[in-house]
C-alpha atoms as a PDB file:
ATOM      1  CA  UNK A   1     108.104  47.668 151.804  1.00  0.00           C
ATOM      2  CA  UNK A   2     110.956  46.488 153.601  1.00  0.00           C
ATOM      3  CA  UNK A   3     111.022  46.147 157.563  1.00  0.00           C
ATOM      4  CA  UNK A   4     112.728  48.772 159.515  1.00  0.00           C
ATOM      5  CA  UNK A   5     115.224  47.986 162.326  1.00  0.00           C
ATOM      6  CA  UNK A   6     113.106  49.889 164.741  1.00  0.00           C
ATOM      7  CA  UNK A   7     109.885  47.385 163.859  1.00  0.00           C
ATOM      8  CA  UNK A   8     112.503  44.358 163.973  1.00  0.00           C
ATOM      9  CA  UNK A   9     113.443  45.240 167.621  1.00  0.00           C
ATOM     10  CA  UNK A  10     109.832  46.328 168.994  1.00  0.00           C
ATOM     11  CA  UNK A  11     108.059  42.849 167.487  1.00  0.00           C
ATOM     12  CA  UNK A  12     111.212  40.852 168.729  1.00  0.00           C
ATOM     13  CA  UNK A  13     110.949  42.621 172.228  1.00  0.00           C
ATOM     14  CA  UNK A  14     107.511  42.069 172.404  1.00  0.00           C
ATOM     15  CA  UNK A  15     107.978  38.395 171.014  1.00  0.00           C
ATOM     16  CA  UNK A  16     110.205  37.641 174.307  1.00  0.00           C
ATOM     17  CA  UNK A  17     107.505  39.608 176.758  1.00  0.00           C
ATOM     18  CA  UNK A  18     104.848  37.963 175.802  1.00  0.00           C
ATOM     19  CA  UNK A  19     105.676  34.173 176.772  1.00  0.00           C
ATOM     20  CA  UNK A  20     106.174  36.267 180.489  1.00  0.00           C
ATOM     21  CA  UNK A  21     103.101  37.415 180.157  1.00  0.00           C
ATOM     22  CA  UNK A  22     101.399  34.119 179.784  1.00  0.00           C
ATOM     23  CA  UNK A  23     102.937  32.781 182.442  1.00  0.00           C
ATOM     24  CA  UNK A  24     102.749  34.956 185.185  1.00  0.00           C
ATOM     25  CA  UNK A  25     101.521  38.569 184.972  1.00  0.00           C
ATOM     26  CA  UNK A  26      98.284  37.528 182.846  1.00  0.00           C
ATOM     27  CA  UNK A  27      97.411  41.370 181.590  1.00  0.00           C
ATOM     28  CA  UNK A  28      96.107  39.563 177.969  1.00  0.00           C
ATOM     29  CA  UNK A  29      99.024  41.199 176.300  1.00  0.00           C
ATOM     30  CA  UNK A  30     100.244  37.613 175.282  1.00  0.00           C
ATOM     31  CA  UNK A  31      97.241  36.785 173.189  1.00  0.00           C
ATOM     32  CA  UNK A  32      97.017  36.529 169.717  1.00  0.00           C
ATOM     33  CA  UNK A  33      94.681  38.500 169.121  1.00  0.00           C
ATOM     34  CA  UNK A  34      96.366  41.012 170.769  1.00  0.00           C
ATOM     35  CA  UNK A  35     100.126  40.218 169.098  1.00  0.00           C
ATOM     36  CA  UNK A  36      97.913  40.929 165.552  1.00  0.00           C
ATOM     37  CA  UNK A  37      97.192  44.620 167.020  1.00  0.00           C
ATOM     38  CA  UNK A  38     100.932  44.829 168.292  1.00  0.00           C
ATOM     39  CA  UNK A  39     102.416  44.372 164.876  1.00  0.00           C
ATOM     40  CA  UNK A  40     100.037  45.932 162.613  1.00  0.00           C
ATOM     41  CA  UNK A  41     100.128  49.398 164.381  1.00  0.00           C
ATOM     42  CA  UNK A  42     103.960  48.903 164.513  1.00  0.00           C
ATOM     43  CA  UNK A  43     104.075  47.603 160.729  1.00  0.00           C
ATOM     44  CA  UNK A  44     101.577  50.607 160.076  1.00  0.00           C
ATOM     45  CA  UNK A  45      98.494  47.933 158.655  1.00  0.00           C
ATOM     46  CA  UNK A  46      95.756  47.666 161.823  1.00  0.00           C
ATOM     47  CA  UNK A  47      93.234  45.806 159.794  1.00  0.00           C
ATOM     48  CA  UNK A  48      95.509  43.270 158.590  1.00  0.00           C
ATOM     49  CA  UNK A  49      97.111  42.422 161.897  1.00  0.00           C
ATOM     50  CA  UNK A  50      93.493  42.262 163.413  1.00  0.00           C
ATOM     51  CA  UNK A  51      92.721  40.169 160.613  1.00  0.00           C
ATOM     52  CA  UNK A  52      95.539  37.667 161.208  1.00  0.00           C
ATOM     53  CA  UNK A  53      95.775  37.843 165.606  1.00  0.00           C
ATOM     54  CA  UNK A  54      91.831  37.381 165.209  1.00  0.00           C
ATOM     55  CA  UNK A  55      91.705  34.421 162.947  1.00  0.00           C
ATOM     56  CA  UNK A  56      94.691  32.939 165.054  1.00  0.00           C
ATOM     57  CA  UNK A  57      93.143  33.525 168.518  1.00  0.00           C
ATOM     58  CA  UNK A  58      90.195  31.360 167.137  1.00  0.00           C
ATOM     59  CA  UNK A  59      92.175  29.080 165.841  1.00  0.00           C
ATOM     60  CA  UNK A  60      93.665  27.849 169.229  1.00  0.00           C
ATOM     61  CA  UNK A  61      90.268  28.723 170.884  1.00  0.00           C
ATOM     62  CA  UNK A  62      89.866  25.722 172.582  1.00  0.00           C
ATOM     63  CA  UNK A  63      93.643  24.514 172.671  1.00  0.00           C
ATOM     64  CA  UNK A  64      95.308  24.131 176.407  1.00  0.00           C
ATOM     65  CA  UNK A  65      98.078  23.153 178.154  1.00  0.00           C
ATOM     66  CA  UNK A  66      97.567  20.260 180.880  1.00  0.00           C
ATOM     67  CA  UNK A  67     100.155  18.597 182.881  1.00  0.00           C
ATOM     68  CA  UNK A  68     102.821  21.012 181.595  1.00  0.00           C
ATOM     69  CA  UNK A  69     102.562  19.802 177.871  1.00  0.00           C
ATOM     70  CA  UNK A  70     103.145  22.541 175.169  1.00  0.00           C
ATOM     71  CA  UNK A  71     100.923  23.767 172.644  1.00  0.00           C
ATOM     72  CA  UNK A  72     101.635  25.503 169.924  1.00  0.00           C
ATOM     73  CA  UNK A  73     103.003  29.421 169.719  1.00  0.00           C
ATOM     74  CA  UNK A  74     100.205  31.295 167.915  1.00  0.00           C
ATOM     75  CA  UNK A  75     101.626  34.512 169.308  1.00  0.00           C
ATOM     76  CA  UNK A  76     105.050  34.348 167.320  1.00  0.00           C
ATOM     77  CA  UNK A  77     103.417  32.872 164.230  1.00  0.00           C
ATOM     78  CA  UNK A  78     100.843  35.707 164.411  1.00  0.00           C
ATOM     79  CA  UNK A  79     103.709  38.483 165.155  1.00  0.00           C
ATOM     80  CA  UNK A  80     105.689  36.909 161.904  1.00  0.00           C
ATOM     81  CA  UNK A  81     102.682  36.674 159.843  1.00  0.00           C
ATOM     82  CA  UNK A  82     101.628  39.927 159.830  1.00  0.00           C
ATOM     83  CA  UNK A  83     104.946  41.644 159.723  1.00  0.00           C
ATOM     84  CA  UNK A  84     105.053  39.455 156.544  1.00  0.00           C
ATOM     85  CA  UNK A  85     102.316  39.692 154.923  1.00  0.00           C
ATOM     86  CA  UNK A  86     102.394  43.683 155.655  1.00  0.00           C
ATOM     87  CA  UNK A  87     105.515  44.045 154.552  1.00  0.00           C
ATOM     88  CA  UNK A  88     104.928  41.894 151.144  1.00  0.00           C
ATOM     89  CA  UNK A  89     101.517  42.776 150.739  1.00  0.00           C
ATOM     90  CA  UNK A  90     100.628  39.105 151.404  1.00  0.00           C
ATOM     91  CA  UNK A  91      96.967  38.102 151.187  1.00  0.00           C
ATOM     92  CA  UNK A  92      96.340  37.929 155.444  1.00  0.00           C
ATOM     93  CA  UNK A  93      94.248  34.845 154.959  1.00  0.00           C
ATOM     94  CA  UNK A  94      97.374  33.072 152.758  1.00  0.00           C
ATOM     95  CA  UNK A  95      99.769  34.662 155.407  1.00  0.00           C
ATOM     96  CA  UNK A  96      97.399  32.368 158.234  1.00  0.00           C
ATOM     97  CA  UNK A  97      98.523  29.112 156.303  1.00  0.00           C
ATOM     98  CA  UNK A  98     101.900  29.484 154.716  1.00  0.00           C
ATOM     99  CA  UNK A  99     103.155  31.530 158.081  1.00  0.00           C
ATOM    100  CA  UNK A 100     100.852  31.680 160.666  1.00  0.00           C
ATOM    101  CA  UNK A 101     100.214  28.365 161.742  1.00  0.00           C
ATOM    102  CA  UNK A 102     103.450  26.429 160.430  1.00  0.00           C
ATOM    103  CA  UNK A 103     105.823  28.700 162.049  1.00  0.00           C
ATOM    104  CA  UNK A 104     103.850  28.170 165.559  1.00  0.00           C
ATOM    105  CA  UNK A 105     104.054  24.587 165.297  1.00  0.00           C
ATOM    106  CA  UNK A 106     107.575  24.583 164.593  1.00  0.00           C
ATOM    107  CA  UNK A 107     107.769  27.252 168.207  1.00  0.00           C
ATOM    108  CA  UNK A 108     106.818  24.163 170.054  1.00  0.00           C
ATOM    109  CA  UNK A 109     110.106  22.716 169.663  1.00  0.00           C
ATOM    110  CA  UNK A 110     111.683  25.558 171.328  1.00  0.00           C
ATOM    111  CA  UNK A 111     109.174  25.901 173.850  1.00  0.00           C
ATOM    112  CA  UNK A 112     110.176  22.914 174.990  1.00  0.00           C
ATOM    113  CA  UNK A 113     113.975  23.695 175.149  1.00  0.00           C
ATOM    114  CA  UNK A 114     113.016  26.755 177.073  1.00  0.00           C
ATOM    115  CA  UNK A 115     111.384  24.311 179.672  1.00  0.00           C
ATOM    116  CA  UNK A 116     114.608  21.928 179.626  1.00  0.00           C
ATOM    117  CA  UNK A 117     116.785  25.282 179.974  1.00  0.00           C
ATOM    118  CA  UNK A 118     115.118  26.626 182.866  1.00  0.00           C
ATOM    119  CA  UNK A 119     115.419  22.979 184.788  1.00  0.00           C
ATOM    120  CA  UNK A 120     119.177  24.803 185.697  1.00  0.00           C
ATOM    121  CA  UNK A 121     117.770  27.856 187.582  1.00  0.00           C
ATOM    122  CA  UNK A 122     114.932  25.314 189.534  1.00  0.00           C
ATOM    123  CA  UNK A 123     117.665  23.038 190.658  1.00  0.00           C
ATOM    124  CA  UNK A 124     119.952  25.617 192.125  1.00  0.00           C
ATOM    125  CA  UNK A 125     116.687  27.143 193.947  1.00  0.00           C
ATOM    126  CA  UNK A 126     116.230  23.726 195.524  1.00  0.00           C
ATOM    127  CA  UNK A 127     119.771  24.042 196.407  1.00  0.00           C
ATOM    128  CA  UNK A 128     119.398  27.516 197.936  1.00  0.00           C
ATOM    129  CA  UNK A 129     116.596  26.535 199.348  1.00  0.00           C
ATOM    130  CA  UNK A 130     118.243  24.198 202.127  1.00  0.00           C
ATOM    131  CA  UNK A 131     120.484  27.025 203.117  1.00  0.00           C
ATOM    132  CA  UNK A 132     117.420  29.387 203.278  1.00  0.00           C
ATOM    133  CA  UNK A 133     119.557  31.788 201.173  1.00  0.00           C
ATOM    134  CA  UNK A 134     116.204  33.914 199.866  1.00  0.00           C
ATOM    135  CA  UNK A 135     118.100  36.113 197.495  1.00  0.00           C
ATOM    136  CA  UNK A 136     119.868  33.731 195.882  1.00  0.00           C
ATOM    137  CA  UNK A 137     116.314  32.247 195.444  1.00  0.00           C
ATOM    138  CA  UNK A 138     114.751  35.345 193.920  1.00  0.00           C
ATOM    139  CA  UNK A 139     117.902  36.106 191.728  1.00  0.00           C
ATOM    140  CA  UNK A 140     117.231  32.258 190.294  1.00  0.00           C
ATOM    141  CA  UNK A 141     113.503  32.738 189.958  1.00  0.00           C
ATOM    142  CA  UNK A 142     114.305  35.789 187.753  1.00  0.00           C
ATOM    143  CA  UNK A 143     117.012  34.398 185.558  1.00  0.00           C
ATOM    144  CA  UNK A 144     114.823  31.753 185.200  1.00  0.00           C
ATOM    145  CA  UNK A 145     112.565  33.894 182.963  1.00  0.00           C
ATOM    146  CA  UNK A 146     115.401  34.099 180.394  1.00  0.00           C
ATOM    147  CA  UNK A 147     115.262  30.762 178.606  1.00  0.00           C
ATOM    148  CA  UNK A 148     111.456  31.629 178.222  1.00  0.00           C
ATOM    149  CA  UNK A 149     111.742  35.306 176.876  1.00  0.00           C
ATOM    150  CA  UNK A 150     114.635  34.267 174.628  1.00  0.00           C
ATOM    151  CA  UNK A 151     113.412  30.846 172.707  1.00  0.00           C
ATOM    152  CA  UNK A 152     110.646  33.207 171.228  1.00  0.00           C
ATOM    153  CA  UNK A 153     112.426  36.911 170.864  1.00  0.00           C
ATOM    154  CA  UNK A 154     115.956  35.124 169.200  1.00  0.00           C
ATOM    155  CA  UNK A 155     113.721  32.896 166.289  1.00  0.00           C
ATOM    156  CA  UNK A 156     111.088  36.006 165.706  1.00  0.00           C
ATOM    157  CA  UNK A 157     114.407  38.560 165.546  1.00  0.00           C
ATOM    158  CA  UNK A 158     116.633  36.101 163.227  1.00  0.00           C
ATOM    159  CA  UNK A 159     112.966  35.375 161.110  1.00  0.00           C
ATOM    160  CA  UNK A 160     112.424  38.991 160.892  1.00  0.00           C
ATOM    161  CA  UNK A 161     116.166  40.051 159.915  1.00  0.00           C
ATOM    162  CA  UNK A 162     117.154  37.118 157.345  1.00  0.00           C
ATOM    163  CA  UNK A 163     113.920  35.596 156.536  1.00  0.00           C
ATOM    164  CA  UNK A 164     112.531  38.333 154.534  1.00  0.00           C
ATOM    165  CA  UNK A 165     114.542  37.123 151.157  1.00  0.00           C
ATOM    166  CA  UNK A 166     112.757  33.261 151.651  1.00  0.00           C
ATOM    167  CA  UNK A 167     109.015  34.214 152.451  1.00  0.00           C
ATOM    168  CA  UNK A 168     109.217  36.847 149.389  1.00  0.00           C
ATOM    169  CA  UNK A 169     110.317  34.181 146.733  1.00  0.00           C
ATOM    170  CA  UNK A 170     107.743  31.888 148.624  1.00  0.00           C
ATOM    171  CA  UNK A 171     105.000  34.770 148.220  1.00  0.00           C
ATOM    172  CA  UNK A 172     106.507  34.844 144.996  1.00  0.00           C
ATOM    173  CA  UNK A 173     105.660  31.700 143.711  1.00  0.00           C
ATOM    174  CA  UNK A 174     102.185  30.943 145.536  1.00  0.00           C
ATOM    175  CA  UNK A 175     101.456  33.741 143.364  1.00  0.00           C
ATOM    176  CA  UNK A 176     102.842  32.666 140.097  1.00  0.00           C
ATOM    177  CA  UNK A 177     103.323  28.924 138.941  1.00  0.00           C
ATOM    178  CA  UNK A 178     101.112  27.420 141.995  1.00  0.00           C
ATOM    179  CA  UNK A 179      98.396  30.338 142.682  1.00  0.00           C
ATOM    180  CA  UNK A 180      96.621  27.609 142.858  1.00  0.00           C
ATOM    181  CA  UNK A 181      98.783  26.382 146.144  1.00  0.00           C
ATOM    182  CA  UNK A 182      98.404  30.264 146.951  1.00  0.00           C
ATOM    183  CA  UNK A 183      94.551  29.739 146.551  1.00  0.00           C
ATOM    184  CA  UNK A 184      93.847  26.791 148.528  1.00  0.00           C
ATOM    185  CA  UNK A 185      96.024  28.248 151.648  1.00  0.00           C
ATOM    186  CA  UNK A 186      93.820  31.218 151.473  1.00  0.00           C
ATOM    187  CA  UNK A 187      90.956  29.386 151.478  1.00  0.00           C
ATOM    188  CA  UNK A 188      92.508  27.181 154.286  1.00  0.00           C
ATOM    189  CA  UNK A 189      93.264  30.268 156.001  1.00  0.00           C
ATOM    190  CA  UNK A 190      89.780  31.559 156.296  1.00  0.00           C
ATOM    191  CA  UNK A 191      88.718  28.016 157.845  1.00  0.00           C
ATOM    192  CA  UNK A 192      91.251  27.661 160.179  1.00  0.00           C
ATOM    193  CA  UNK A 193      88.980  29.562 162.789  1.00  0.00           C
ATOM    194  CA  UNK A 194      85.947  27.341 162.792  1.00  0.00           C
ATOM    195  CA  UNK A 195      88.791  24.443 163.235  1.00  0.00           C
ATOM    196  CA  UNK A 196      89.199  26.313 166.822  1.00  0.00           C
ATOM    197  CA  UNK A 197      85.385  26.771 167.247  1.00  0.00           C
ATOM    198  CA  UNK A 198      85.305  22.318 166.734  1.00  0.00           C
ATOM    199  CA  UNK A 199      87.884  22.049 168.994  1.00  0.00           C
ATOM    200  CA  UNK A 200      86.089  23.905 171.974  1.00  0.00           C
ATOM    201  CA  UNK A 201      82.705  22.565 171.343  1.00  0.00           C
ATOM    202  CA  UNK A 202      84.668  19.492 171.605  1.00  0.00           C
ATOM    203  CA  UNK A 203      85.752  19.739 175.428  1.00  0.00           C
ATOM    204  CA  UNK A 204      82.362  21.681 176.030  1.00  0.00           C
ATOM    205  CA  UNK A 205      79.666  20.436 177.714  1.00  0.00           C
ATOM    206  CA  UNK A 206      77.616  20.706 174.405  1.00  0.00           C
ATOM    207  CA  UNK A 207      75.014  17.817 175.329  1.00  0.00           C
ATOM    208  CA  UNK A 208      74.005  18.917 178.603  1.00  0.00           C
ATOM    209  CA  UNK A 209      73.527  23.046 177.648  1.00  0.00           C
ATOM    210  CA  UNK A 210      72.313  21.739 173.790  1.00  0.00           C
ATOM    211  CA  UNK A 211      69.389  24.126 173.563  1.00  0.00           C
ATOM    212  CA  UNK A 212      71.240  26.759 174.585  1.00  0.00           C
ATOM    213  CA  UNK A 213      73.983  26.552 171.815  1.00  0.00           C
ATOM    214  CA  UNK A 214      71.300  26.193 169.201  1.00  0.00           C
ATOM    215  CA  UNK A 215      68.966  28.914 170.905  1.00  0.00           C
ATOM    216  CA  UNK A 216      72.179  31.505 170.312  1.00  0.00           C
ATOM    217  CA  UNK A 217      72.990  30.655 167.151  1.00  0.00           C
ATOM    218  CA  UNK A 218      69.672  30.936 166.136  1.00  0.00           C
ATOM    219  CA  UNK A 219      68.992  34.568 167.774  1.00  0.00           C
ATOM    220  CA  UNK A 220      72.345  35.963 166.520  1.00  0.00           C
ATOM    221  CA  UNK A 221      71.707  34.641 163.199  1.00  0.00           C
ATOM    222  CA  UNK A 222      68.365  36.237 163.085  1.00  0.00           C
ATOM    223  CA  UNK A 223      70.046  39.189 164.228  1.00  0.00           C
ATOM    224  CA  UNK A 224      72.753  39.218 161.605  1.00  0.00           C
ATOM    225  CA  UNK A 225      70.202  39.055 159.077  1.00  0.00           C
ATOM    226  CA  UNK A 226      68.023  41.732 160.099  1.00  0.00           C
ATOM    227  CA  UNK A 227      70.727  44.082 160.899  1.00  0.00           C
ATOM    228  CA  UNK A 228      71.621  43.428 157.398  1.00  0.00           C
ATOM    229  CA  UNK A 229      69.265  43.733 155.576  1.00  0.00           C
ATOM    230  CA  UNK A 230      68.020  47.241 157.680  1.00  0.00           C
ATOM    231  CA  UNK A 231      71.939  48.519 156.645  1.00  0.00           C
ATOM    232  CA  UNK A 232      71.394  47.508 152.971  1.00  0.00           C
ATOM    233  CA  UNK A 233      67.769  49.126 152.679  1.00  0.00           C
ATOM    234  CA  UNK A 234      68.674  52.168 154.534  1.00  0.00           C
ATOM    235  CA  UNK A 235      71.887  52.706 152.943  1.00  0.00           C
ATOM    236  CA  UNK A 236      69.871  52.249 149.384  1.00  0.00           C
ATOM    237  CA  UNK A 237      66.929  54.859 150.669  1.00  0.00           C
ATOM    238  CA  UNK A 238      69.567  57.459 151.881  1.00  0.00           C
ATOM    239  CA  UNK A 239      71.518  57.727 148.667  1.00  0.00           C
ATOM    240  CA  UNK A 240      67.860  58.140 146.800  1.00  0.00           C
ATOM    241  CA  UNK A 241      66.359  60.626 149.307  1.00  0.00           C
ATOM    242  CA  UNK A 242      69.335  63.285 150.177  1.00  0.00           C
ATOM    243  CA  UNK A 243      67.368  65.000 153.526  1.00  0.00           C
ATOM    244  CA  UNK A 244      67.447  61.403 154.952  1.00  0.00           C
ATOM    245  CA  UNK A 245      70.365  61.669 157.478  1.00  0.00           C
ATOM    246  CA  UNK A 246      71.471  58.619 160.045  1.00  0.00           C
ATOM    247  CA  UNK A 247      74.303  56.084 159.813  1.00  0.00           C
ATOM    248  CA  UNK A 248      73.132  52.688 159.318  1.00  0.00           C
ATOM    249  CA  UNK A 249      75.701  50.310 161.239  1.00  0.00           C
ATOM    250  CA  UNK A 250      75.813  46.129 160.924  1.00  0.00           C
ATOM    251  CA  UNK A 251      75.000  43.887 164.029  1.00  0.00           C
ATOM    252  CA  UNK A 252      77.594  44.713 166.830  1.00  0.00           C
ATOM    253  CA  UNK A 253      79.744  42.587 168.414  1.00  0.00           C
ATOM    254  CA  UNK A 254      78.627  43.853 171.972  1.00  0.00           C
ATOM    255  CA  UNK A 255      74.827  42.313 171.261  1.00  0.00           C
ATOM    256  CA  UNK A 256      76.495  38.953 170.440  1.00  0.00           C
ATOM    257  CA  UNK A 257      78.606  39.159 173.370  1.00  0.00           C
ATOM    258  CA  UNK A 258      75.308  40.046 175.406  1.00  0.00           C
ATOM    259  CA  UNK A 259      73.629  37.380 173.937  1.00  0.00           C
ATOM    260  CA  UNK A 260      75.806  35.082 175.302  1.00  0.00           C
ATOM    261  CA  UNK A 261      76.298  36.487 178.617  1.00  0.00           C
ATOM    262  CA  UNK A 262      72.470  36.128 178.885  1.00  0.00           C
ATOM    263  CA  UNK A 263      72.216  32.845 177.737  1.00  0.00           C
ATOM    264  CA  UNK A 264      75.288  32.118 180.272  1.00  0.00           C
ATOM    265  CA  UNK A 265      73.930  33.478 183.126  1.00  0.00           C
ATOM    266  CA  UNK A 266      70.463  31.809 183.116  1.00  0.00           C
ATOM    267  CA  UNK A 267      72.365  28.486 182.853  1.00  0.00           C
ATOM    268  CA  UNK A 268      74.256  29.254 185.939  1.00  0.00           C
ATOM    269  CA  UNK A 269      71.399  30.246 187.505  1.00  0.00           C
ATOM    270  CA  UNK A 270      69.144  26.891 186.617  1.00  0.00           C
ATOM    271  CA  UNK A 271      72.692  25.263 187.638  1.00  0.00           C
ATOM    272  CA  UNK A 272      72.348  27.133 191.340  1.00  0.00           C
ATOM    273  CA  UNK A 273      68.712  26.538 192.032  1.00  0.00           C
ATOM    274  CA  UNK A 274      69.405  22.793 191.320  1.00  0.00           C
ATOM    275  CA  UNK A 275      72.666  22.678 193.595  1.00  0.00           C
ATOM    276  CA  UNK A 276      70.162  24.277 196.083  1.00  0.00           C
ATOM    277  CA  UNK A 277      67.481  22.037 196.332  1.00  0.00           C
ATOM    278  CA  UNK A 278      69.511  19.258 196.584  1.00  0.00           C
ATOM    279  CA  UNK A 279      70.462  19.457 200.153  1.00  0.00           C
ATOM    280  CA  UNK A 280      66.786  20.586 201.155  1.00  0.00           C
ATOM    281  CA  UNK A 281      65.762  17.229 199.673  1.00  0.00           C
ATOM    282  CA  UNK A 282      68.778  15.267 201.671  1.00  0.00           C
ATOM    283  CA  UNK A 283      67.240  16.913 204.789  1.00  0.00           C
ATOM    284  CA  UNK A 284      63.751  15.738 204.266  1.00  0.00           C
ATOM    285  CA  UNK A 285      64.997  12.248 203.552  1.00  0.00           C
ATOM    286  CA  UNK A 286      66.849  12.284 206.696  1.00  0.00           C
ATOM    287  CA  UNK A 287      64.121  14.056 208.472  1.00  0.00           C
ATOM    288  CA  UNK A 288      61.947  11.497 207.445  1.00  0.00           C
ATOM    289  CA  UNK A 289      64.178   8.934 208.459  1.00  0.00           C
ATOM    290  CA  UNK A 290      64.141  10.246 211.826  1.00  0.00           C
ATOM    291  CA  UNK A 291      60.700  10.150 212.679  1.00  0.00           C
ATOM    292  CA  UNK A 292      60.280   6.789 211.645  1.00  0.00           C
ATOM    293  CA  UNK A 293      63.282   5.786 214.224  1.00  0.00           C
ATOM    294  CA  UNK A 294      61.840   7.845 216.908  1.00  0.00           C
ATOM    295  CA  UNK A 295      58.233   5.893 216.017  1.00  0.00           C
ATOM    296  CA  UNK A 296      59.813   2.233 216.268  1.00  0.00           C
ATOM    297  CA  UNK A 297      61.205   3.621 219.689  1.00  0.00           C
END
């Protein structure tokens, strides 16, 4: 299936709002996860985009920017990926590694042009503003989105347009002389997310909330399994007995997500009541304190 104009022009518009969205208006439209459901309902593949925005949000989980740094694009790379891999019929885990992930390492290099670009438009607002001229300042701040917007909506739009001829005789070959290439970056694919998981647990404060990270894996493991196995004995004793109606469903994300909230909120909680009693035990050591001065007087 080849790509249409009108899906080359809405993924390479969105490819250019999204970088604005990160960086000011915040609506989660510039997450990958969310890039994924973008281009598969404009490629016409949901699952697959879910597939790939999903695996790529968890693969920069616990990745950040500090001081200004860059980090990599998973947005384009996710945007790319599944227009690919849609459009080729790609494996989505293969599309992860051979697209996904080296195309928004490469973004990093223009993210950082885009940063060097819009230098121009912050210097000529410092300018403006020692003649208090305010519109020239707002008409700077604006233009000053461009060099963001267009370092990712010019690469996804030329990728999208030419690059369709390279990835399929790349897709080709993974396939053919080195499926087993094609094999590994599936498999490499499908670990990239725990990769993410490693680096959050990383910068989390693992040690100090310990038996609360094992306490949820354990409980939504426990859950997974029984949900499970109730789906797989159900399903079995409804196709057996036909008056048996009901739909047996899997473990849903919402009780994980619960699960978590609970386990999240009792921590704070502890985390209060300590903050709490600290003071009350500062006053009865000054307290104390005091009476003995007002004794030796």
């Amino acid at each position: 299936m080849d790509i249409q104009w009108w899906q080359i022009l809405l993924l390479s518009l969105y490819a250019g709002y999204q970088i604005l969205d990160e960086l000011q208006i915040y609506s989660s439209m510039s997450a990958p996860v969310f890039a994924g459901l973008f281009a598969g309902l404009v490629m016409g593949d949901l699952q697959a985009g879910l597939i790939i925005g999903g695996s790529m949000q968890l693969t920069v989980l616990g990745v950040g920017t500090f001081g200004g740094a860059s980090k990599i694009d998973a947005n384009s790379g996710t945007i790319l990926a599944t227009a690919f891999s849609i459009s080729l019929g790609m494996n989505p885990e293969q599309a992860i590694a051979a697209i996904a992930v080296p195309v928004a390492s490469l973004m990093i290099q223009l993210d950082i042009l885009a940063r060097f670009a819009n230098t121009y438009f912050a210097h000529r607002i410092d300018r403006h503003v020692e003649t208090m001229n305010y519109k020239a300042i707002e008409r700077n701040f604006l233009m000053g989105a461009l060099p963001w917007s267009l370092s990712r909506l010019v690469p996804v739009f030329l990728a999208l347009a030419f690059g369709g001829g390279l990835v399929e005789n790349v897709v080709g070959v993974l396939n053919g002389d080195l499926k087993w290439l094609g094999d590994g970056l599936s498999v490499a694919g499908a670990v990239l997310p725990a990769v993410g998981f490693a680096i959050l647990l990383r910068y989390l404060p693992v040690k100090k909330h310990f038996p609360y990270l094992v306490l949820g894996f354990t409980i939504t493991a426990l859950l997974a399994t029984l949900f499970s196995n109730v789906q797989l004995l159900g399903t079995s004793v409804a196709s057996v007995v036909k008056e048996m109606p009901g739909t047996f469903n899997s473990l849903p994300m919402l009780a994980v997500a619960l699960i978590g909230f609970a386990l999240a909120a009792i921590s704070y909680k502890n985390g209060q009541n300590n903050h709490n009693q600290k003071p009350v035990a500062n006053e009865q050591v000054e307290s104390a304190e005091g009476e003995i001065e007002d004794d030796e007087i």
